[in-house]
Every structure is written in structure tokens, then in C-alpha cells.
C-alpha atoms as a PDB file:
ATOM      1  CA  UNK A   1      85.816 118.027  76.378  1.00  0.00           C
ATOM      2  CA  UNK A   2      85.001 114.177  76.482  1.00  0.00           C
ATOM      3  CA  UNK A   3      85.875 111.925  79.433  1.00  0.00           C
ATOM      4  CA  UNK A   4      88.273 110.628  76.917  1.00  0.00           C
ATOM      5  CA  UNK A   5      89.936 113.881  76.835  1.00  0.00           C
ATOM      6  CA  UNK A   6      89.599 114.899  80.661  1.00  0.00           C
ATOM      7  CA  UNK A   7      91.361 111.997  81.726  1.00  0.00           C
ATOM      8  CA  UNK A   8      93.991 112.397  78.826  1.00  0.00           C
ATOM      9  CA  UNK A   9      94.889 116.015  79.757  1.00  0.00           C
ATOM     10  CA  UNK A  10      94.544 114.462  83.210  1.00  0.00           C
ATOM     11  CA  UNK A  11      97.371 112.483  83.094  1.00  0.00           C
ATOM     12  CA  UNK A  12      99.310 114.823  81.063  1.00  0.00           C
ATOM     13  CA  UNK A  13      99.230 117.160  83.309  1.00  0.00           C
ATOM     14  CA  UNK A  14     100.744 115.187  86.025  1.00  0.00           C
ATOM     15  CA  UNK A  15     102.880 113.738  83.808  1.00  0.00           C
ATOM     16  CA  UNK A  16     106.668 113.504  84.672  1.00  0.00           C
ATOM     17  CA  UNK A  17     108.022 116.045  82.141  1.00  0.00           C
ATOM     18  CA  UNK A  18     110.140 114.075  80.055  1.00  0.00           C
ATOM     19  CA  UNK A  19     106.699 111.841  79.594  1.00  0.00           C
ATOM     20  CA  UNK A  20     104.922 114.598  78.628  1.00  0.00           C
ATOM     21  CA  UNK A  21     105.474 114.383  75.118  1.00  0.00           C
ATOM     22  CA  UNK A  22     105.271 110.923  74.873  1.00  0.00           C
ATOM     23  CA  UNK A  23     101.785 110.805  76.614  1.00  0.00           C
ATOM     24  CA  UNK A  24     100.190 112.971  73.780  1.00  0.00           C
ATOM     25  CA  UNK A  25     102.083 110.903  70.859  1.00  0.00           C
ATOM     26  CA  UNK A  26      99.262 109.543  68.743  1.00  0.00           C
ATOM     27  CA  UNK A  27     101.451 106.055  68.892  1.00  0.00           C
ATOM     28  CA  UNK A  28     100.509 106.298  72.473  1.00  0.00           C
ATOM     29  CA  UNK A  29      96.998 107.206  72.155  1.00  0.00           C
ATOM     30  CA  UNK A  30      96.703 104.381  69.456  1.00  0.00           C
ATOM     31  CA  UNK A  31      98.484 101.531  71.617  1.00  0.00           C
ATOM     32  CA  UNK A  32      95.903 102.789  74.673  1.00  0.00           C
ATOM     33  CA  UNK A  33      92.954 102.439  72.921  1.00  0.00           C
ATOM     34  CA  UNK A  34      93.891  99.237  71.405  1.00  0.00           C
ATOM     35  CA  UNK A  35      95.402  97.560  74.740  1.00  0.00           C
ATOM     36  CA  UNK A  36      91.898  98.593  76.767  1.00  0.00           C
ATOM     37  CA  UNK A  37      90.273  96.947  73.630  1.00  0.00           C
ATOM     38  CA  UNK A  38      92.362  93.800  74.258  1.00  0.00           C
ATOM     39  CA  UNK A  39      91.176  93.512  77.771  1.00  0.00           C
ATOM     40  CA  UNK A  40      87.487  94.736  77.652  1.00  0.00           C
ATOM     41  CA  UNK A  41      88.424  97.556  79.412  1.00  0.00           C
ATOM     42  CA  UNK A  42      88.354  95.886  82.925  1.00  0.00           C
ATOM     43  CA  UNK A  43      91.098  96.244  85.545  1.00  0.00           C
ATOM     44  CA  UNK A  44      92.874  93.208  85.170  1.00  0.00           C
ATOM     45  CA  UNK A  45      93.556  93.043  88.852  1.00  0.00           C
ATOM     46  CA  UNK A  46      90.396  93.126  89.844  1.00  0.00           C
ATOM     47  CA  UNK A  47      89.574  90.364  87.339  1.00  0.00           C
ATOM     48  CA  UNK A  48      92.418  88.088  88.409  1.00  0.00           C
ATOM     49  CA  UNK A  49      89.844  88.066  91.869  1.00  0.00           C
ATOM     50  CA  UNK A  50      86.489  87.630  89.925  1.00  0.00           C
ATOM     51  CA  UNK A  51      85.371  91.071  89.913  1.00  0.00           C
ATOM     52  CA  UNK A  52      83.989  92.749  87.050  1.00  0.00           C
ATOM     53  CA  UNK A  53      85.539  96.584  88.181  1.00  0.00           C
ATOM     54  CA  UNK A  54      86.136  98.877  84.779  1.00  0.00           C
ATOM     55  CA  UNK A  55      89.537  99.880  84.145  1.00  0.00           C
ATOM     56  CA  UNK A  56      91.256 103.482  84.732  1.00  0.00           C
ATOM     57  CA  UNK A  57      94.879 103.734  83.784  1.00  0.00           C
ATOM     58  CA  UNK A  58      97.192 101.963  81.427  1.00  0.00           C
ATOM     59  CA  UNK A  59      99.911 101.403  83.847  1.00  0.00           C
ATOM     60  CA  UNK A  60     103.713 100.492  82.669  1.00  0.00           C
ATOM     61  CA  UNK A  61     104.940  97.742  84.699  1.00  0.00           C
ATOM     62  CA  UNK A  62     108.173  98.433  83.650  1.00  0.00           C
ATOM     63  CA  UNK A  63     108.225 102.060  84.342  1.00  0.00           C
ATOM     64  CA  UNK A  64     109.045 104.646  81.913  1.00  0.00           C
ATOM     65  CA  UNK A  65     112.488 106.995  82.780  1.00  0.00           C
ATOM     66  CA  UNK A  66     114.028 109.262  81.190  1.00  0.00           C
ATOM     67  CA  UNK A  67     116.654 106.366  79.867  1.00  0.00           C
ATOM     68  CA  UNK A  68     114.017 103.960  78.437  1.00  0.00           C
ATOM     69  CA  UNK A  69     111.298 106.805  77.209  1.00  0.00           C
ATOM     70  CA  UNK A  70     112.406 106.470  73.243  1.00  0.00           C
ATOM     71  CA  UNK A  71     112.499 102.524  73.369  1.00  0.00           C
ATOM     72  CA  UNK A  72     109.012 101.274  72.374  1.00  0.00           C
ATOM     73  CA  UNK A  73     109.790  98.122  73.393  1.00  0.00           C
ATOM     74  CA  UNK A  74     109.226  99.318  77.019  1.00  0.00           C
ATOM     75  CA  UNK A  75     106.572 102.432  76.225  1.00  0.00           C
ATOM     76  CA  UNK A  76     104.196 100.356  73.343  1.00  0.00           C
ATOM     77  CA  UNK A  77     104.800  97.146  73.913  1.00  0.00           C
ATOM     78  CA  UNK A  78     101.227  95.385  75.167  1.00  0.00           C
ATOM     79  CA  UNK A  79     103.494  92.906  77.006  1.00  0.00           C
ATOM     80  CA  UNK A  80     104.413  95.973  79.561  1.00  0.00           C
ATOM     81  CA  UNK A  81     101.265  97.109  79.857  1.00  0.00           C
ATOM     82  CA  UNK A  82      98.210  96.535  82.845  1.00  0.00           C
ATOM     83  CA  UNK A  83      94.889  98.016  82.798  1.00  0.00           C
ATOM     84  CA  UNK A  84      94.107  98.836  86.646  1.00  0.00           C
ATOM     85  CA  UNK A  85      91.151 100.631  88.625  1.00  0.00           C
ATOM     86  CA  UNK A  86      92.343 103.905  90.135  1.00  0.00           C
ATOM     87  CA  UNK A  87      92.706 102.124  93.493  1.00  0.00           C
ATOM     88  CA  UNK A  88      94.695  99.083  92.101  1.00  0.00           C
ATOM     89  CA  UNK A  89      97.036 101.503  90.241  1.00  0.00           C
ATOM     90  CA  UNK A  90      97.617 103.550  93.239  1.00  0.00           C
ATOM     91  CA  UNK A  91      98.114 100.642  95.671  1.00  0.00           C
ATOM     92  CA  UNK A  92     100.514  99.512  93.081  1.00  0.00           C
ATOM     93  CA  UNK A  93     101.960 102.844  92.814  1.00  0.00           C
ATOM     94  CA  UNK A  94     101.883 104.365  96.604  1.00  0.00           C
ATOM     95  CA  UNK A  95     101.515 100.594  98.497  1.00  0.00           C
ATOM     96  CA  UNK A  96      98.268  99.663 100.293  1.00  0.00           C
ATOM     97  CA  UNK A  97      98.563 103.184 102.856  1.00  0.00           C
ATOM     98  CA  UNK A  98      99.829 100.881 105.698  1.00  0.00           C
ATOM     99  CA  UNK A  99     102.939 101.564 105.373  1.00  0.00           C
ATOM    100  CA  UNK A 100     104.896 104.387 107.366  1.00  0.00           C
ATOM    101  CA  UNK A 101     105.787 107.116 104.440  1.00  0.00           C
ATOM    102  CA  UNK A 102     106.445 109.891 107.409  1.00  0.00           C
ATOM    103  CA  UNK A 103     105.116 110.157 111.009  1.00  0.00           C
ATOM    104  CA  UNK A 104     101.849 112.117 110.848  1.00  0.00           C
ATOM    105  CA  UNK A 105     102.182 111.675 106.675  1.00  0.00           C
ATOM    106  CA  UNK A 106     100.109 109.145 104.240  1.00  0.00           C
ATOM    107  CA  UNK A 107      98.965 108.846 101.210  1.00  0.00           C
ATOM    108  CA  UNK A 108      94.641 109.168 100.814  1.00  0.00           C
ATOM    109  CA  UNK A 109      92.543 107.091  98.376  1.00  0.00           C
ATOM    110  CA  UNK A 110      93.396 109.202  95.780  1.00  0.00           C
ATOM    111  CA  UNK A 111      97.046 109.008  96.459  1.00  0.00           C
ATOM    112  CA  UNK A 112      97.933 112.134  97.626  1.00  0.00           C
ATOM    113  CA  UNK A 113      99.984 112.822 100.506  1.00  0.00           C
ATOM    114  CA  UNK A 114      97.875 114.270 103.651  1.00  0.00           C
ATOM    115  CA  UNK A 115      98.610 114.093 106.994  1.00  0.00           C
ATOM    116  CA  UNK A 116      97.424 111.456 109.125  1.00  0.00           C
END
């Protein structure tokens, strides 16, 4: 299995289940490759502060629900799409780990809840 592939089943596999589906469509997989094309495969926060940082995840910045998953305008369109590093997508996602998500709870650089 390619890196391509790893990170694919990746996020598949932590996909919400109604995504699920949607993340292995091949109009997905097409509007992926072609967006991370578009922006030279760099995080696009990163670049916005000069730094040259390859991308990880093709983020929605609208986010996909279970009431929006069929309308492509949201899912494929390129204008509600970023291309982040794994630590721009997860401060994006989780915050920047300063903030209070439990007493004794936070969320680690790879975003997963540990205790603190």
C-alpha cells in the first residue's frame, strides 16, 4: 500500500460514518488530487506566514454533516476546501491545546485526548 493509500484508508477509517462513503467516491478522490495540485501541495496556512511546510489533509471549512453530505456544492467545491499540515488542521479542528476541554483532559499533538 502507497502513502497515497495509507493516508486514504487513514482517514476513512476515522471517518464519521455517514462520510464514509463519500470519502472513497472517486469524485472525491478526483477533486483531492486536483485541489492539492492547485496549491502545490503546501499547507496554505503555513504559507499565508512564509513557510514552505507540505500539506496533509484537505480540510472542509464548511464542514460536512449528515444534512449537507449529498450537496457538492459544500463536499467538491474548491472554494470550501484548505490544504493544512497535520498540526494546522488539528489546531483548527481541536483549538491550539490551551484551552480547558476537562480538568486533567487535553488533546496531544496528534489530537487525541490524554490526560494532562
Amino acid at each position: 500500500m502507497g502513502k497515497s493509500e495509507g493516508y486514504r484508508q487513514g482517514v476513512i477509517d476515522i471517518a464519521k460514518e455517514y462520510a464514509k462513503k463519500f470519502y472513497n467516491s472517486k469524485q472525491w478522490q478526483d477533486c483531492r488530487r486536483s485541489y492539492i495540485s492547485k496549491v502545490h501541495g503546501l499547507c496554505e496556512h503555513c504559507l499565508e506566514e512564509g513557510k514552505h511546510v507540505p500539506g496533509y489533509i484537505v480540510d472542509h471549512v464548511i464542514e460536512i454533516t449528515p444534512s449537507n453530505i449529498n450537496d457538492p456544492e459544500v463536499t467538491l467545491n474548491h472554494d470550501n476546501l484548505q490544504y493544512l499540515c497535520l498540526a494546522c488542521h488539528n489546531t483548527k479542528t481541536f483549538g491550539n491545546g490551551e484551552e480547558v476541554i476537562r480538568d486533567g483532559l487535553m488533546f496531544d499533538s496528534n489530537g487525541e485526548l490524554v490526560e494532562s
